[in-house]
PDB file of N, CA and C in Angstrom:
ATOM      1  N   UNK A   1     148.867  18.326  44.038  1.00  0.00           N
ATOM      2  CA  UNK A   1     149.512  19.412  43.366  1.00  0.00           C
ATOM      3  C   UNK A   1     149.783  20.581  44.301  1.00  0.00           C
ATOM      4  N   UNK A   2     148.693  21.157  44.739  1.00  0.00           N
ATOM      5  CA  UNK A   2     148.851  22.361  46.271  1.00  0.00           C
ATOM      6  C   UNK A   2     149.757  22.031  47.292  1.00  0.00           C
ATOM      7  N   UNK A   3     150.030  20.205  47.233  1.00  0.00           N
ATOM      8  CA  UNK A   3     150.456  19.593  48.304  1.00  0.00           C
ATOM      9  C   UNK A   3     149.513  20.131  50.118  1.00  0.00           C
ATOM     10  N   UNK A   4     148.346  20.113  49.970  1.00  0.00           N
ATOM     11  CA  UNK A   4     147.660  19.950  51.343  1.00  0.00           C
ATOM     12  C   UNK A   4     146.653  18.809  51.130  1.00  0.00           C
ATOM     13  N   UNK A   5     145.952  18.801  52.444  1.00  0.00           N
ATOM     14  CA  UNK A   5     145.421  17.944  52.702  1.00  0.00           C
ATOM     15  C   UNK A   5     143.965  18.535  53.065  1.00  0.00           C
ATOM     16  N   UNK A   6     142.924  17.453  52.650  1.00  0.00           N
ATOM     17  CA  UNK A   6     141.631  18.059  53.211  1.00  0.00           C
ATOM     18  C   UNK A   6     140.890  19.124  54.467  1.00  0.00           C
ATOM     19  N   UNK A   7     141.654  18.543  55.452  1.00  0.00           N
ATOM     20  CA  UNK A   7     142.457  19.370  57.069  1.00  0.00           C
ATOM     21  C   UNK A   7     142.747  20.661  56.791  1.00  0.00           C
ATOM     22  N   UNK A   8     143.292  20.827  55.454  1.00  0.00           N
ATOM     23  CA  UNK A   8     143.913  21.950  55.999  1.00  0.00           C
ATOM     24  C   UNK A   8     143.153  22.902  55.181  1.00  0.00           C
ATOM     25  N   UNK A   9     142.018  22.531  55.203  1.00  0.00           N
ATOM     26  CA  UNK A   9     141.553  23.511  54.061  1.00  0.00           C
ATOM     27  C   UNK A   9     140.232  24.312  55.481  1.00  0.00           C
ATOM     28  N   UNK A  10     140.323  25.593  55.658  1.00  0.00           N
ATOM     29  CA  UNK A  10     139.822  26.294  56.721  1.00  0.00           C
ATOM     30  C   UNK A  10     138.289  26.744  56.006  1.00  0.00           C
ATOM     31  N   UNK A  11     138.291  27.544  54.935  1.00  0.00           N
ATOM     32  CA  UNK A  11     136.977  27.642  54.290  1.00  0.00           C
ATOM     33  C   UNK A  11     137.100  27.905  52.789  1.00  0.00           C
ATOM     34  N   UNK A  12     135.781  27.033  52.061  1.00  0.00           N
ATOM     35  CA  UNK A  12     135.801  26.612  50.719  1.00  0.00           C
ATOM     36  C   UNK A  12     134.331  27.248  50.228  1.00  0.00           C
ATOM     37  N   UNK A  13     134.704  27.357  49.063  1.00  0.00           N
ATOM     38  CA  UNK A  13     133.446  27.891  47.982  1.00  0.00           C
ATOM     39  C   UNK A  13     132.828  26.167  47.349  1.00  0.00           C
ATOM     40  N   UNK A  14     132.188  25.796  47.447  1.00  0.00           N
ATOM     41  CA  UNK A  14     132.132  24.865  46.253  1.00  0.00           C
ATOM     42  C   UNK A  14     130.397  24.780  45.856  1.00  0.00           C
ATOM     43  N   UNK A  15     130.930  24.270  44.742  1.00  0.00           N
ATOM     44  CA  UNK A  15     129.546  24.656  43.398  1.00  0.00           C
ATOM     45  C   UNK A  15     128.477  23.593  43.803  1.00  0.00           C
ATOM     46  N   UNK A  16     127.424  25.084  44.232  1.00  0.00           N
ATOM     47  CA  UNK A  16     125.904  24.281  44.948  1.00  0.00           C
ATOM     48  C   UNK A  16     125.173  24.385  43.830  1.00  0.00           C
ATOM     49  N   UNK A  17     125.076  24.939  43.006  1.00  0.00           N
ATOM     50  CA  UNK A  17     123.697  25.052  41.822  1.00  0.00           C
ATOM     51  C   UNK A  17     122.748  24.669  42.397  1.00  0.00           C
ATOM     52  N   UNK A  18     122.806  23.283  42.326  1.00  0.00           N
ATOM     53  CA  UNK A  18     121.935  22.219  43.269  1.00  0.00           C
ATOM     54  C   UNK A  18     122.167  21.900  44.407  1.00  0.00           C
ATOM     55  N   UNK A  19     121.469  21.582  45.305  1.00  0.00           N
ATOM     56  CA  UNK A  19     121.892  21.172  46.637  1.00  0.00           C
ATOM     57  C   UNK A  19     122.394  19.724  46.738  1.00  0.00           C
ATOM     58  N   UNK A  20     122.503  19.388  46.004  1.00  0.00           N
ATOM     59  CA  UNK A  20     123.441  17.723  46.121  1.00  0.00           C
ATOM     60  C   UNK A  20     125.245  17.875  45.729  1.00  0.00           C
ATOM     61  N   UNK A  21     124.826  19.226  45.018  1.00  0.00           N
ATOM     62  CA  UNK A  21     126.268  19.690  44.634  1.00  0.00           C
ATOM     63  C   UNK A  21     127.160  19.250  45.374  1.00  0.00           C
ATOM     64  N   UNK A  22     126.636  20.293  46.367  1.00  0.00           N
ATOM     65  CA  UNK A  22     127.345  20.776  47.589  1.00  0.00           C
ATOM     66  C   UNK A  22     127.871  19.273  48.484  1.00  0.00           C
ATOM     67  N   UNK A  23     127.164  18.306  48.567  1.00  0.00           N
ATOM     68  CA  UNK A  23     127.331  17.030  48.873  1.00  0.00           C
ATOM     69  C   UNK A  23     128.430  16.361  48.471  1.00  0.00           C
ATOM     70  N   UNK A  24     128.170  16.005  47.154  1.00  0.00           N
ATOM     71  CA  UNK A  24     128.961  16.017  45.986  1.00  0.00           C
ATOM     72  C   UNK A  24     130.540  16.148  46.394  1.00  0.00           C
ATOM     73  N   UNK A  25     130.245  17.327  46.265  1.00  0.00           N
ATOM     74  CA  UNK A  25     131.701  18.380  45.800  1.00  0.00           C
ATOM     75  C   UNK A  25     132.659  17.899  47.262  1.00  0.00           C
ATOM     76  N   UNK A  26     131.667  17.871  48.795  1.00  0.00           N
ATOM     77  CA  UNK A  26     132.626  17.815  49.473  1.00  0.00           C
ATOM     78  C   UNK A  26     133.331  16.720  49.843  1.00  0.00           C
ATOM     79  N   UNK A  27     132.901  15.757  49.407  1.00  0.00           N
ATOM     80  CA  UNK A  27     133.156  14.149  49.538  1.00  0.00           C
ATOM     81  C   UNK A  27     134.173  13.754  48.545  1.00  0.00           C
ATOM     82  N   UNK A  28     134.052  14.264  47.461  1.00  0.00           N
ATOM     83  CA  UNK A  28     134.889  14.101  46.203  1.00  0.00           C
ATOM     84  C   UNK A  28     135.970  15.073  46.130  1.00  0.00           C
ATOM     85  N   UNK A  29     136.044  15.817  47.479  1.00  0.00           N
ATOM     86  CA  UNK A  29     137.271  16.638  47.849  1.00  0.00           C
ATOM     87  C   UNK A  29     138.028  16.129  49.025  1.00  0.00           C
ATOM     88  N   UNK A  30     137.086  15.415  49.742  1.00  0.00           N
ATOM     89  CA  UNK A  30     137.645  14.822  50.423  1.00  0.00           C
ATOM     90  C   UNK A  30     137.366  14.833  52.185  1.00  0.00           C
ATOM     91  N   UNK A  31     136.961  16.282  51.985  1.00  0.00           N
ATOM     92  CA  UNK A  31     136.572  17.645  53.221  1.00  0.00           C
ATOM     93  C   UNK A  31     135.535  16.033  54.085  1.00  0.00           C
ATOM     94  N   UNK A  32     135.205  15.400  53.608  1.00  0.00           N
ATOM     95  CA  UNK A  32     134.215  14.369  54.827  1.00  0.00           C
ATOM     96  C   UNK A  32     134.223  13.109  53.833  1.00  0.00           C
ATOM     97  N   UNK A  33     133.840  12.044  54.484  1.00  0.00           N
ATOM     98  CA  UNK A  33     133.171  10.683  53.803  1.00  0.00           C
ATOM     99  C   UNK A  33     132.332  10.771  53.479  1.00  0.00           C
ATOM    100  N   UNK A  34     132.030  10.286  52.188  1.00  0.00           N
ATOM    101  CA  UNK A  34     131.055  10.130  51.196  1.00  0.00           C
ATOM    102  C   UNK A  34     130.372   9.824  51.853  1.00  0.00           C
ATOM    103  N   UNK A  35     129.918   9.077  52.520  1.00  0.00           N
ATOM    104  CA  UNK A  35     128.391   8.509  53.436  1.00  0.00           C
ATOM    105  C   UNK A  35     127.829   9.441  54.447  1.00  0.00           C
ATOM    106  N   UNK A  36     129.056  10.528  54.745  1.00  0.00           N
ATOM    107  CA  UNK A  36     128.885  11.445  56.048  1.00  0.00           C
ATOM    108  C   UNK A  36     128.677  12.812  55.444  1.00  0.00           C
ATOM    109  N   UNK A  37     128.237  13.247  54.299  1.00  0.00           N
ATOM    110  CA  UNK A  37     128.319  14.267  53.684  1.00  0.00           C
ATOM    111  C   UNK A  37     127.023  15.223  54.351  1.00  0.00           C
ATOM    112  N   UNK A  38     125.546  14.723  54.433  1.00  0.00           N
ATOM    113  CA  UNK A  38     124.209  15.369  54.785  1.00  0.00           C
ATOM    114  C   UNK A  38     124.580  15.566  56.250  1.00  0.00           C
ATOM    115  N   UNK A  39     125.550  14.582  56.926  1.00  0.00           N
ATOM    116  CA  UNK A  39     125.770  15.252  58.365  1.00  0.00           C
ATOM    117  C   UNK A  39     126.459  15.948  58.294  1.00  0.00           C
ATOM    118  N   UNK A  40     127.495  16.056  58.046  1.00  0.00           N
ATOM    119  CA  UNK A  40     128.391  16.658  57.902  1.00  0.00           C
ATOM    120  C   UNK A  40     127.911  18.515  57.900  1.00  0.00           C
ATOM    121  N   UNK A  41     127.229  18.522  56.535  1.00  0.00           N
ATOM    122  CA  UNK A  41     126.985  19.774  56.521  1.00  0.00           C
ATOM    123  C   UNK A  41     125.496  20.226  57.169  1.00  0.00           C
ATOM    124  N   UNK A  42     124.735  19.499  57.689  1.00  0.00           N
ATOM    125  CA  UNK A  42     123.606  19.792  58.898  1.00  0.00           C
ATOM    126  C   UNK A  42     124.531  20.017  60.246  1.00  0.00           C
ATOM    127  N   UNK A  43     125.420  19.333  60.525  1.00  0.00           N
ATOM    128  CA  UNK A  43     126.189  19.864  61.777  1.00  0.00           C
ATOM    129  C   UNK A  43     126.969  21.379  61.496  1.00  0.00           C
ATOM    130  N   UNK A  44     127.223  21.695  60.132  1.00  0.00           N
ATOM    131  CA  UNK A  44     127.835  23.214  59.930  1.00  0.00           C
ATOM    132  C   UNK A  44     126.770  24.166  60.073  1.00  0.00           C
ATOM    133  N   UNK A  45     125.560  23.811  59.751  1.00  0.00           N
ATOM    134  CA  UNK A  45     124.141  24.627  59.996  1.00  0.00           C
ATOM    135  C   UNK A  45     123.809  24.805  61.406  1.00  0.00           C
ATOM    136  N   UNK A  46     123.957  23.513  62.466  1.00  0.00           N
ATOM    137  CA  UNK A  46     123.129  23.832  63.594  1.00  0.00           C
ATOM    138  C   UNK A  46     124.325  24.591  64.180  1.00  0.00           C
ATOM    139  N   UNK A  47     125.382  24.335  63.882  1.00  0.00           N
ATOM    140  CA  UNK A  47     126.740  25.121  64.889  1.00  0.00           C
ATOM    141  C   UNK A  47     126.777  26.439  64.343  1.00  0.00           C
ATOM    142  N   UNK A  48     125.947  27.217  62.718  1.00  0.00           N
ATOM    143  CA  UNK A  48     126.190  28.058  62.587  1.00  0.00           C
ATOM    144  C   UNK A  48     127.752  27.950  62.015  1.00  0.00           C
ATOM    145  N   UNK A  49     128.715  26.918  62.019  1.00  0.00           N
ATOM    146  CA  UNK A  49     129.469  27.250  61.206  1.00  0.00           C
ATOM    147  C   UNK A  49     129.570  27.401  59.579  1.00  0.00           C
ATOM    148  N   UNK A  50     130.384  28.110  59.354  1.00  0.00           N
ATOM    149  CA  UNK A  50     130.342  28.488  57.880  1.00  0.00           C
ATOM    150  C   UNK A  50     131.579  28.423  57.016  1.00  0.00           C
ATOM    151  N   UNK A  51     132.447  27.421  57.549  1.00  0.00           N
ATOM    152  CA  UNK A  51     133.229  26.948  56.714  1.00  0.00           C
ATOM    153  C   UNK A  51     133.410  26.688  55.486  1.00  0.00           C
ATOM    154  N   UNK A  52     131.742  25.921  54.821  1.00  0.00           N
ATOM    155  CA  UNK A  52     131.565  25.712  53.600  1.00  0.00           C
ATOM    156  C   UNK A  52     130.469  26.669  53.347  1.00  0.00           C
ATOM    157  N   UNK A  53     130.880  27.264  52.160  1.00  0.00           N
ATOM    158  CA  UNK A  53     130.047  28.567  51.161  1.00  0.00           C
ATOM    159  C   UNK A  53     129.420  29.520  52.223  1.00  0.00           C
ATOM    160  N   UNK A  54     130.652  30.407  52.594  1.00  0.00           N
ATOM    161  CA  UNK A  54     129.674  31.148  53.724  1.00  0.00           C
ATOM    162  C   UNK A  54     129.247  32.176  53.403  1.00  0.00           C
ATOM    163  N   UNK A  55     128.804  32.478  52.029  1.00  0.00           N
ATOM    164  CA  UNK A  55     128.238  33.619  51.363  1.00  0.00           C
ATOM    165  C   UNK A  55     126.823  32.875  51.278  1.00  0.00           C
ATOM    166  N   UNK A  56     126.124  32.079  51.686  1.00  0.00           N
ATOM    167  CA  UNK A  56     125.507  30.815  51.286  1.00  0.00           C
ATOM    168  C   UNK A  56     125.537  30.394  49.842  1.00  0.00           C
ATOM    169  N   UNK A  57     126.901  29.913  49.269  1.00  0.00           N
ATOM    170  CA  UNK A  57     126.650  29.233  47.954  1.00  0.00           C
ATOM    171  C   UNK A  57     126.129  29.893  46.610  1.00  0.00           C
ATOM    172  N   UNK A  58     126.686  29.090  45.844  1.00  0.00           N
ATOM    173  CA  UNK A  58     125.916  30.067  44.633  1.00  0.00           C
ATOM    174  C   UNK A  58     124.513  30.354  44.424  1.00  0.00           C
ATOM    175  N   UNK A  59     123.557  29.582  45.058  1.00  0.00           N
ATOM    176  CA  UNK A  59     122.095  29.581  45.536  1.00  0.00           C
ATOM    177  C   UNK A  59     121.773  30.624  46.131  1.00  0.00           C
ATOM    178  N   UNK A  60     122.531  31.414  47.641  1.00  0.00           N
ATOM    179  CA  UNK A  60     122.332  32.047  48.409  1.00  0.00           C
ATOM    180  C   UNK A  60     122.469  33.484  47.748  1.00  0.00           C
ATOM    181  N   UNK A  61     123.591  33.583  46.517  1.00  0.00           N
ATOM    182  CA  UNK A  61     124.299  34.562  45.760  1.00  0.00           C
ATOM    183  C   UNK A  61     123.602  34.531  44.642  1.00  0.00           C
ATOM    184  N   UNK A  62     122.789  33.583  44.599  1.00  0.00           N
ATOM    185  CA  UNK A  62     122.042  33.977  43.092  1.00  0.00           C
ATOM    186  C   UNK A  62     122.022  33.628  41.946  1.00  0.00           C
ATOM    187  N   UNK A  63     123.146  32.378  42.126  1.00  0.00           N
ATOM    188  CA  UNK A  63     124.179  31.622  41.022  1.00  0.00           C
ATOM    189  C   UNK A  63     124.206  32.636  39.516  1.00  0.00           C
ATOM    190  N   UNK A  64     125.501  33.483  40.006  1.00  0.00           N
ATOM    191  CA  UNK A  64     125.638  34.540  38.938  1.00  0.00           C
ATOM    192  C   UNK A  64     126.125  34.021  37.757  1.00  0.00           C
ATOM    193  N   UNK A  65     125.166  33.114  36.451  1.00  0.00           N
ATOM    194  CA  UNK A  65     125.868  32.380  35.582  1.00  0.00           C
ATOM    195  C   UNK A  65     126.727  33.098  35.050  1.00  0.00           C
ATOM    196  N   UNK A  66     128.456  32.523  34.683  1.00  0.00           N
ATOM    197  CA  UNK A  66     129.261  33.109  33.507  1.00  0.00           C
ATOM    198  C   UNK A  66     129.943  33.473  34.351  1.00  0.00           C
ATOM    199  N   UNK A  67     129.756  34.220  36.072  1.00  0.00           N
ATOM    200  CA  UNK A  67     130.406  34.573  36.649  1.00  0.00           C
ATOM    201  C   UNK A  67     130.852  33.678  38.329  1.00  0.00           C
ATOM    202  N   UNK A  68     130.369  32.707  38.247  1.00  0.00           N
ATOM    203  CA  UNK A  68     130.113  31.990  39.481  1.00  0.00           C
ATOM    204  C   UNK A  68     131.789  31.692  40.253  1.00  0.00           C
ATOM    205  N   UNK A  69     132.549  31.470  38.972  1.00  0.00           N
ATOM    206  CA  UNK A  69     133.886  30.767  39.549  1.00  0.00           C
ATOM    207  C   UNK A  69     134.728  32.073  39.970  1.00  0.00           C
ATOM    208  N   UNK A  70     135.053  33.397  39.502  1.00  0.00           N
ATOM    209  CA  UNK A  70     135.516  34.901  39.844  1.00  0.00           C
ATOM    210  C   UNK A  70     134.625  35.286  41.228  1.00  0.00           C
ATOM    211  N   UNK A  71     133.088  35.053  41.582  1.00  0.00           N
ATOM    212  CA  UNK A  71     132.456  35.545  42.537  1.00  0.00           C
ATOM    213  C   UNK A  71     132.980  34.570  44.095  1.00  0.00           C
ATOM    214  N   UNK A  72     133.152  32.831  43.908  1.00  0.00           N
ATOM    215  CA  UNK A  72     133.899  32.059  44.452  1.00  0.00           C
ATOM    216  C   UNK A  72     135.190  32.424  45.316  1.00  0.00           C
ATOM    217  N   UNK A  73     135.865  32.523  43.913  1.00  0.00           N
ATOM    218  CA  UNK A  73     137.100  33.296  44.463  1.00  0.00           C
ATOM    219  C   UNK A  73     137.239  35.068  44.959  1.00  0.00           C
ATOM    220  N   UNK A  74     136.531  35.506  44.912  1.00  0.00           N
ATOM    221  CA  UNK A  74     136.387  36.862  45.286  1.00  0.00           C
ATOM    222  C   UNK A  74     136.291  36.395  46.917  1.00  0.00           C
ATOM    223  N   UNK A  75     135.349  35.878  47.039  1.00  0.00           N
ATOM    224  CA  UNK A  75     134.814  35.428  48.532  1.00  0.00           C
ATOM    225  C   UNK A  75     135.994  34.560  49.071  1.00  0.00           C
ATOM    226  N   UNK A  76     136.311  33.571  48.716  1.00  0.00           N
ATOM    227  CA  UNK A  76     137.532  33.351  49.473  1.00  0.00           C
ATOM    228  C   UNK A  76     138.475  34.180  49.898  1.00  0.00           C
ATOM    229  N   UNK A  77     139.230  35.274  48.651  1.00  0.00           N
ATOM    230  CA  UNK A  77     140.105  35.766  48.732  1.00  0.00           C
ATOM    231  C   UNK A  77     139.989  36.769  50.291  1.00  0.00           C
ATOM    232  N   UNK A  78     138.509  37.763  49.494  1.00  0.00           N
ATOM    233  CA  UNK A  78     138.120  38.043  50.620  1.00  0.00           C
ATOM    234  C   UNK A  78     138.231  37.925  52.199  1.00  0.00           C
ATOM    235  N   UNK A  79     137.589  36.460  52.280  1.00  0.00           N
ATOM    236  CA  UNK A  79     137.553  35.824  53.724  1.00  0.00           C
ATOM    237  C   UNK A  79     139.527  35.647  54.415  1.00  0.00           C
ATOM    238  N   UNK A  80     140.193  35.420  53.489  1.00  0.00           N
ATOM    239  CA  UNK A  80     142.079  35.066  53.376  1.00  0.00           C
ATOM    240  C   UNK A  80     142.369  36.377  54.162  1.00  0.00           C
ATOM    241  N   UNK A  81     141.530  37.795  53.556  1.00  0.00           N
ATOM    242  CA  UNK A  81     142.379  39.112  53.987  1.00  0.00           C
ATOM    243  C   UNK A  81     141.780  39.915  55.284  1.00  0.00           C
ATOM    244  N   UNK A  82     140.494  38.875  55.346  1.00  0.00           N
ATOM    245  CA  UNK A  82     139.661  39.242  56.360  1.00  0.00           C
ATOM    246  C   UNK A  82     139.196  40.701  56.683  1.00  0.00           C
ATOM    247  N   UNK A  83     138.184  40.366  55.221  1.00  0.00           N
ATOM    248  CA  UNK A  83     137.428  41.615  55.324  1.00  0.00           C
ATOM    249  C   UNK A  83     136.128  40.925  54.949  1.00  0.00           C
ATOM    250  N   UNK A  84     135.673  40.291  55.299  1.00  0.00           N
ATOM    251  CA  UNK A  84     134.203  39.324  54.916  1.00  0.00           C
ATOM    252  C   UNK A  84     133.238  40.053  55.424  1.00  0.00           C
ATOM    253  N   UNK A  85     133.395  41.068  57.190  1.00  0.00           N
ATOM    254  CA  UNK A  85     132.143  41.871  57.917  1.00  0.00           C
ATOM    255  C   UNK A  85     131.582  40.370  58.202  1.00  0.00           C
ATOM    256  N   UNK A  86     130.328  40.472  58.141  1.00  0.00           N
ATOM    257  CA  UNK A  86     129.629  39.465  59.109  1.00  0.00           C
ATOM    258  C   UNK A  86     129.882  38.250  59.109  1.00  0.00           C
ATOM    259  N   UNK A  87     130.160  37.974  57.848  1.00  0.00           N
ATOM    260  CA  UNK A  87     130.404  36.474  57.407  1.00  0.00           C
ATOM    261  C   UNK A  87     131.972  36.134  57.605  1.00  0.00           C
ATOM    262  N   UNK A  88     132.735  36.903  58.510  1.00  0.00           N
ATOM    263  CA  UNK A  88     134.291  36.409  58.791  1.00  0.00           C
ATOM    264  C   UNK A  88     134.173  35.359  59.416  1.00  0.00           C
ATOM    265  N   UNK A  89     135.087  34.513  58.828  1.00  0.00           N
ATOM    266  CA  UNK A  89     135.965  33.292  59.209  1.00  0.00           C
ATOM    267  C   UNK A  89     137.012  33.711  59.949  1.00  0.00           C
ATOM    268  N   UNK A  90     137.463  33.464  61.336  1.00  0.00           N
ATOM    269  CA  UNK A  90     138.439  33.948  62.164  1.00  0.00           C
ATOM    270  C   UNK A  90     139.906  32.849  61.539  1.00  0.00           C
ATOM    271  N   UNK A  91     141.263  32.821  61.799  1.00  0.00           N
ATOM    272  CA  UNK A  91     142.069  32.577  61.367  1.00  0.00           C
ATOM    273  C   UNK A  91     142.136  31.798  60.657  1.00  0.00           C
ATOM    274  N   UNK A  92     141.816  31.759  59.859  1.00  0.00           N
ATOM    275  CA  UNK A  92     142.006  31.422  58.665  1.00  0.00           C
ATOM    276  C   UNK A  92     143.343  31.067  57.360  1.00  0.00           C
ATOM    277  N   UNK A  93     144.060  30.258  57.104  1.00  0.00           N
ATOM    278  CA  UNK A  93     145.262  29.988  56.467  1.00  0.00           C
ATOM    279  C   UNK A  93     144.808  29.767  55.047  1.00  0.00           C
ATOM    280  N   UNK A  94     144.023  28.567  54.629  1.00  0.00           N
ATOM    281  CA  UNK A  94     143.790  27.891  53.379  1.00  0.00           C
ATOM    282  C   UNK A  94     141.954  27.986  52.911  1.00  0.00           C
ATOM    283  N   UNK A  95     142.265  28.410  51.692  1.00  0.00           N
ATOM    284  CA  UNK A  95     141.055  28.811  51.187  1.00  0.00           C
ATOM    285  C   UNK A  95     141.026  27.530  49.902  1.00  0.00           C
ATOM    286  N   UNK A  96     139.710  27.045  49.392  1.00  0.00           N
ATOM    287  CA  UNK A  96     139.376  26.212  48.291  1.00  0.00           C
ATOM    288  C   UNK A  96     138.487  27.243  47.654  1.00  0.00           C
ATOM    289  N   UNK A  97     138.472  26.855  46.470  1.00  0.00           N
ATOM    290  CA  UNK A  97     137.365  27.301  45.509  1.00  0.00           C
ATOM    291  C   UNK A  97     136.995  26.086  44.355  1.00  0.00           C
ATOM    292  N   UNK A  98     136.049  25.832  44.267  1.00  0.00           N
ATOM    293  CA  UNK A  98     135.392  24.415  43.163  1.00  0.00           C
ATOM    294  C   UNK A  98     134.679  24.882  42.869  1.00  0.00           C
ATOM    295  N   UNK A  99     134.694  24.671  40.955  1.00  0.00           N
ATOM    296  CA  UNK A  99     133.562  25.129  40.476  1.00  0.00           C
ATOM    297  C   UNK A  99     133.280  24.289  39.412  1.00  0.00           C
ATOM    298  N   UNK A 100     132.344  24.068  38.817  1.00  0.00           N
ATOM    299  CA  UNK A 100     131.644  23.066  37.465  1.00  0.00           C
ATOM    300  C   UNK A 100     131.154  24.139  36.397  1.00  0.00           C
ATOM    301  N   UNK A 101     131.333  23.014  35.144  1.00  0.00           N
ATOM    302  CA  UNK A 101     130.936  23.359  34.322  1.00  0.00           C
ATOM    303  C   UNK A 101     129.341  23.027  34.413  1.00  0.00           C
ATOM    304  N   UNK A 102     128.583  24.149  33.418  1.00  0.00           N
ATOM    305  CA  UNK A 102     127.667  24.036  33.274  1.00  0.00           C
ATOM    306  C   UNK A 102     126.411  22.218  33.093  1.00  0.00           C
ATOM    307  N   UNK A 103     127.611  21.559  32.662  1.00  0.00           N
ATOM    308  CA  UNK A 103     126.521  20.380  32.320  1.00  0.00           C
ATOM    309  C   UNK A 103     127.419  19.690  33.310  1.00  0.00           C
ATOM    310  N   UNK A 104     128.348  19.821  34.521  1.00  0.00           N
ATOM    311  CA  UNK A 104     129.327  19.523  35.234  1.00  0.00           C
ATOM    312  C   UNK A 104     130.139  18.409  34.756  1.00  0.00           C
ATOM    313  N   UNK A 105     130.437  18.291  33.626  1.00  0.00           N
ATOM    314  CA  UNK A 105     131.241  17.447  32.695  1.00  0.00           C
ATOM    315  C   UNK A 105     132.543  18.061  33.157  1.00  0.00           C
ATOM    316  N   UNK A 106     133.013  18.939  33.812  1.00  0.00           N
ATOM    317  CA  UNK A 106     134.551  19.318  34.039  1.00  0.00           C
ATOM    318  C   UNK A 106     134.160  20.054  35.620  1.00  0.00           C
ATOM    319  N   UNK A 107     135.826  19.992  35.777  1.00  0.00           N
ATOM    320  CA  UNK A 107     135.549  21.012  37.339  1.00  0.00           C
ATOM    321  C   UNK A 107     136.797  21.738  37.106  1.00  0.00           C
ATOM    322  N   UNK A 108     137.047  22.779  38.292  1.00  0.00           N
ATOM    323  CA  UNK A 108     138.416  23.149  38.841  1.00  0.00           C
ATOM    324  C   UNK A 108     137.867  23.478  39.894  1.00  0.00           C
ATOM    325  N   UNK A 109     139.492  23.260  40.599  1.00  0.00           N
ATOM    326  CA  UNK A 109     139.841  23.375  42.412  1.00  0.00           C
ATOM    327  C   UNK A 109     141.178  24.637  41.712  1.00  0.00           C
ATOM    328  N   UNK A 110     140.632  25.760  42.926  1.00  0.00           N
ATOM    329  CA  UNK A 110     141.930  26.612  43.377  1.00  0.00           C
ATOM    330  C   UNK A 110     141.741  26.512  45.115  1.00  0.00           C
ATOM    331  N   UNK A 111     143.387  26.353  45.203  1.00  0.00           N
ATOM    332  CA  UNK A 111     143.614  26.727  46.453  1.00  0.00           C
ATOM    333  C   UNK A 111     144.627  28.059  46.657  1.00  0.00           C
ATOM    334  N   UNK A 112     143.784  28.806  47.720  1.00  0.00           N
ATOM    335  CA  UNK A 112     144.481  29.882  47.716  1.00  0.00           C
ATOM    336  C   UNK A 112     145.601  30.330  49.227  1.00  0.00           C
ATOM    337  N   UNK A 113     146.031  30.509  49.589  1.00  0.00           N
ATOM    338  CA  UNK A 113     146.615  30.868  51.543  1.00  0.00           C
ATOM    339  C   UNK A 113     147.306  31.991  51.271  1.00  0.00           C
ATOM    340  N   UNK A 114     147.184  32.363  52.594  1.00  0.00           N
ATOM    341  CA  UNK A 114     147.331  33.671  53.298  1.00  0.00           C
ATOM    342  C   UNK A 114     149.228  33.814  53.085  1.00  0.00           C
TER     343      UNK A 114
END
């Protein structure tokens, strides 16, 4: 529908509640292979990159229920206009945001760019 591709997505919010979420979410987006997901994001930790949830996640934020998917996108948008302060993402084009429903019976994806 956005017409992009996993590639092109520079940094994403997606819904950690749990820490398998985050697994989850990025495999079923596409962002890595399902089998490569725990490396995947242990290699964004030791490099310090912060591509994925670089606010650390709704965990790190406190998982603001009722408000999780607006706080998501705040932070993307944010990171798009590059005003993040410590947590900037340098050039940056394409932003994701994923979020679940409470019993994660539903989702939505926004993609947002500069």
């Amino acid at each position: 529908m956005a017409k992009i591709e996993p590639n092109d997505v520079n940094v994403a919010e997606v819904h950690d509640a749990f820490s398998v979420c985050e697994l989850m979410a990025i495999s079923e987006l596409g962002i890595t292979a399902n089998d490569k997901s725990g490396e995947f994001v242990r290699d964004l930790f030791n490099t310090e990159n912060r591509m994925i949830n670089p606010r650390g996640g709704l965990i790190g934020a406190g998982h603001p229920l009722g408000a999780t998917g607006i706080s998501q996108t705040i932070e993307i948008a944010t990171q798009l206009q590059g005003k993040s302060g410590k947590r900037q993402i340098s050039n940056l084009k394409t932003g994701l945001v994923h979020n679940m429903s409470a019993a994660g019976t539903s989702s939505s994806v926004m993609v947002l760019e500069n």
